[in-house]
Protein backbone atom coordinates (compact mmCIF):
# COMPACT_ATOMS: atom_id res chain seq x y z
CA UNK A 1 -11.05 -2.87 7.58
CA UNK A 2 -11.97 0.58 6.83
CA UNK A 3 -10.00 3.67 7.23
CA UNK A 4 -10.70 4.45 10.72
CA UNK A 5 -10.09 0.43 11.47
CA UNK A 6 -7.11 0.96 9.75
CA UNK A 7 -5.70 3.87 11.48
CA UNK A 8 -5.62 1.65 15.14
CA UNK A 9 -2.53 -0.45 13.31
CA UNK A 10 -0.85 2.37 10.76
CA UNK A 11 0.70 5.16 11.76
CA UNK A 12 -0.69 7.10 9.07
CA UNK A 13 -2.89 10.03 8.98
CA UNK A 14 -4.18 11.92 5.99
CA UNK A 15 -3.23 12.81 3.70
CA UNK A 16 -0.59 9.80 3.89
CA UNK A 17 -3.25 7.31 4.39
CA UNK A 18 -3.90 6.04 1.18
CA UNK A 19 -5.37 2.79 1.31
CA UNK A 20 -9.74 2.93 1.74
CA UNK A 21 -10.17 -0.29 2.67
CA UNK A 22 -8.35 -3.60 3.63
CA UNK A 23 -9.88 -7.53 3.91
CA UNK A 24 -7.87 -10.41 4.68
CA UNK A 25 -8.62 -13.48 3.19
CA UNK A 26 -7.02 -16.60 3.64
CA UNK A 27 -3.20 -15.25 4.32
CA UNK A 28 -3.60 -12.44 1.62
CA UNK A 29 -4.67 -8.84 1.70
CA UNK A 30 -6.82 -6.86 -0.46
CA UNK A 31 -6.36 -3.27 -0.90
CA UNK A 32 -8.93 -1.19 -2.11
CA UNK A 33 -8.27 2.94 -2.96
CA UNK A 34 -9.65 4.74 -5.37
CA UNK A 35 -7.95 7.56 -7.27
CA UNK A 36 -10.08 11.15 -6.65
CA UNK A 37 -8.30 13.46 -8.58
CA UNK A 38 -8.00 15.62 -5.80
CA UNK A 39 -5.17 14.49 -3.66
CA UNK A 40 -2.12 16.39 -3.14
CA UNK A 41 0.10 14.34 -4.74
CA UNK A 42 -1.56 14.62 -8.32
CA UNK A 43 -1.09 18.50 -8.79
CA UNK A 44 1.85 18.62 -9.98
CA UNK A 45 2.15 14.95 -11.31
CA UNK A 46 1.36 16.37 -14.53
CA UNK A 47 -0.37 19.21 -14.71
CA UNK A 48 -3.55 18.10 -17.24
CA UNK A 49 -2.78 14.86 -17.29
CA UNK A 50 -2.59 13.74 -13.89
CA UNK A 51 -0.88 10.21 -13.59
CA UNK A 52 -0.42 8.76 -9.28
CA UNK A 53 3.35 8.91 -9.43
CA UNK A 54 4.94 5.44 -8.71
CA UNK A 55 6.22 5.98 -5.03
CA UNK A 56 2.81 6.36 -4.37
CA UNK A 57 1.55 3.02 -5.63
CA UNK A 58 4.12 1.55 -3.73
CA UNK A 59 3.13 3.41 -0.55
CA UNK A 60 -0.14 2.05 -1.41
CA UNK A 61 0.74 -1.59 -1.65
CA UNK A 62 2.71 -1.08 1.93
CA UNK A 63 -0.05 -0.05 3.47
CA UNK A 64 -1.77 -2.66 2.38
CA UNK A 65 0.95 -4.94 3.73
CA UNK A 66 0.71 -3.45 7.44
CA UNK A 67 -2.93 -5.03 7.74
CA UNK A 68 -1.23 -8.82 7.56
CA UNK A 69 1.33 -7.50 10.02
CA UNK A 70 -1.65 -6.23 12.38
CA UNK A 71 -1.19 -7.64 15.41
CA UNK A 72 2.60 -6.96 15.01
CA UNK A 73 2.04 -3.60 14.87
CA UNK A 74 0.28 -2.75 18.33
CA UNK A 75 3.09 0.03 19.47
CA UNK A 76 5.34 -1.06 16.64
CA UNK A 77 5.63 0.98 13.57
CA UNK A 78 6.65 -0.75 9.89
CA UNK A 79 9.93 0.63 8.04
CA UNK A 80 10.56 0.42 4.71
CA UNK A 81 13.53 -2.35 4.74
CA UNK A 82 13.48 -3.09 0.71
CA UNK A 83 11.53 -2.20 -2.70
CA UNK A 84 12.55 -4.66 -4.70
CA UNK A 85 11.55 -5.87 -8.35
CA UNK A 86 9.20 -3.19 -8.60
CA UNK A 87 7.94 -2.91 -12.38
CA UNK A 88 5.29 -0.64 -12.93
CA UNK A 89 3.25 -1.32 -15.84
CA UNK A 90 0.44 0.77 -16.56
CA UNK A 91 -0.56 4.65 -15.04
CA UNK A 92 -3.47 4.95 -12.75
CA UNK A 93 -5.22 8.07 -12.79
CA UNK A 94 -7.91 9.56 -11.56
CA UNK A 95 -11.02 7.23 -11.49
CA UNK A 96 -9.22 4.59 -11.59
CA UNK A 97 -10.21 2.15 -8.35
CA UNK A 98 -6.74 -0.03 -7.50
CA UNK A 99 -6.72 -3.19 -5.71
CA UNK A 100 -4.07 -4.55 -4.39
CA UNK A 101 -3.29 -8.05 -2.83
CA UNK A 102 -0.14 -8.80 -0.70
CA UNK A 103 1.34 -12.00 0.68
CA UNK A 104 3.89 -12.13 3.63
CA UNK A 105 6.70 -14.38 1.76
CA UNK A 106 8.40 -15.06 4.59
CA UNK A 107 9.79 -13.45 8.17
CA UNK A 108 13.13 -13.43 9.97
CA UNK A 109 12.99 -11.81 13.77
CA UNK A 110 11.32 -8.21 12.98
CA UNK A 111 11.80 -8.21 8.97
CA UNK A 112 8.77 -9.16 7.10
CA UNK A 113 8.91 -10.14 3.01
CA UNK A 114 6.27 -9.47 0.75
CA UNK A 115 4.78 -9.77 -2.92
CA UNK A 116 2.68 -7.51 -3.94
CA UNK A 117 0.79 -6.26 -6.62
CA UNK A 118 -1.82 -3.45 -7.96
CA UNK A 119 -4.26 -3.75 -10.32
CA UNK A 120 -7.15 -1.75 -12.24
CA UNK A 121 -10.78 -3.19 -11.71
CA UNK A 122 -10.66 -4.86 -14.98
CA UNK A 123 -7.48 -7.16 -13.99
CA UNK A 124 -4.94 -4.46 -15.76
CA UNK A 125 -1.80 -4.47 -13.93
CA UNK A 126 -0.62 -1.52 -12.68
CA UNK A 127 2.42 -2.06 -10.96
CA UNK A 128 4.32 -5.21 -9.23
CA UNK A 129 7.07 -5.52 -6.67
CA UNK A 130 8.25 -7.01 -3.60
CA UNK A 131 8.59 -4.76 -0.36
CA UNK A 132 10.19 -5.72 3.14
CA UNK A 133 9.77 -4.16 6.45
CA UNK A 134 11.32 -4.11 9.70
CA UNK A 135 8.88 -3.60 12.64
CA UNK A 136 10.43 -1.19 14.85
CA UNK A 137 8.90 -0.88 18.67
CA UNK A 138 7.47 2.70 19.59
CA UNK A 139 5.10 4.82 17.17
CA UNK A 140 6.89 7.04 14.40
């Protein structure tokens, strides 16, 4: 899924959309955005030595979530329930391409449980966590 296949299930718009590209493949999804060096939430996140701030990479790995919650999310929109675990390991700066790949762990009623995780092209991880959601009927 590209962006504007992505924007029929999120909520998001830009400059909150941050994910470029989703596939599902066998139960798992695989993020894909790549790091500009232009986006808002780098200029100020340091000034000459810009580093995507960690809130960010986990907004990141949520939206790459929402595509295995797809057909959930027809007039629903996902909440953040839970970050849990979350270890970040390594920056990612501009440049830098991050893919991500989430698993649903389990479900009860409207709560989803994931793992996820986000990683430079060359297998570095980046950061690590497990998020949960509640889908919530209506659109933001």
């Amino acid at each position: 899924m590209d962006r504007e296949e992505l924007k029929r299930i999120l909520p998001h718009r830009e400059p909150m959309l941050l994910v470029d590209n989703v596939e599902l493949i066998d139960g798992v999804a695989h993020g894909i955005y790549q790091v500009r060096g232009d986006e808002w939430f780098l200029q100020g996140h340091f000034p000459g030595n810009p580093v995507v701030p960690g809130v960010i990479l986990c907004e990141i790995m949520a939206q790459s979530c929402a595509a295995l919650l797809m057909e959930k999310l027809v007039g629903n929109t996902p909440y953040y329930t839970s970050i849990e675990k979350a270890k970040f390991k390594s920056s990612a700066r501009p440049g830098d391409v991050i893919h991500v790949t989430a698993k649903v762990e389990r479900n009860i009623g409207a709560f989803y449980f994931t793992n996820c995780k986000a990683e430079k092209e060359d297998g570095t991880l980046i950061c690590e966590g497990h998020l949960s959601f509640a889908v919530v009927p209506g659109r933001g």
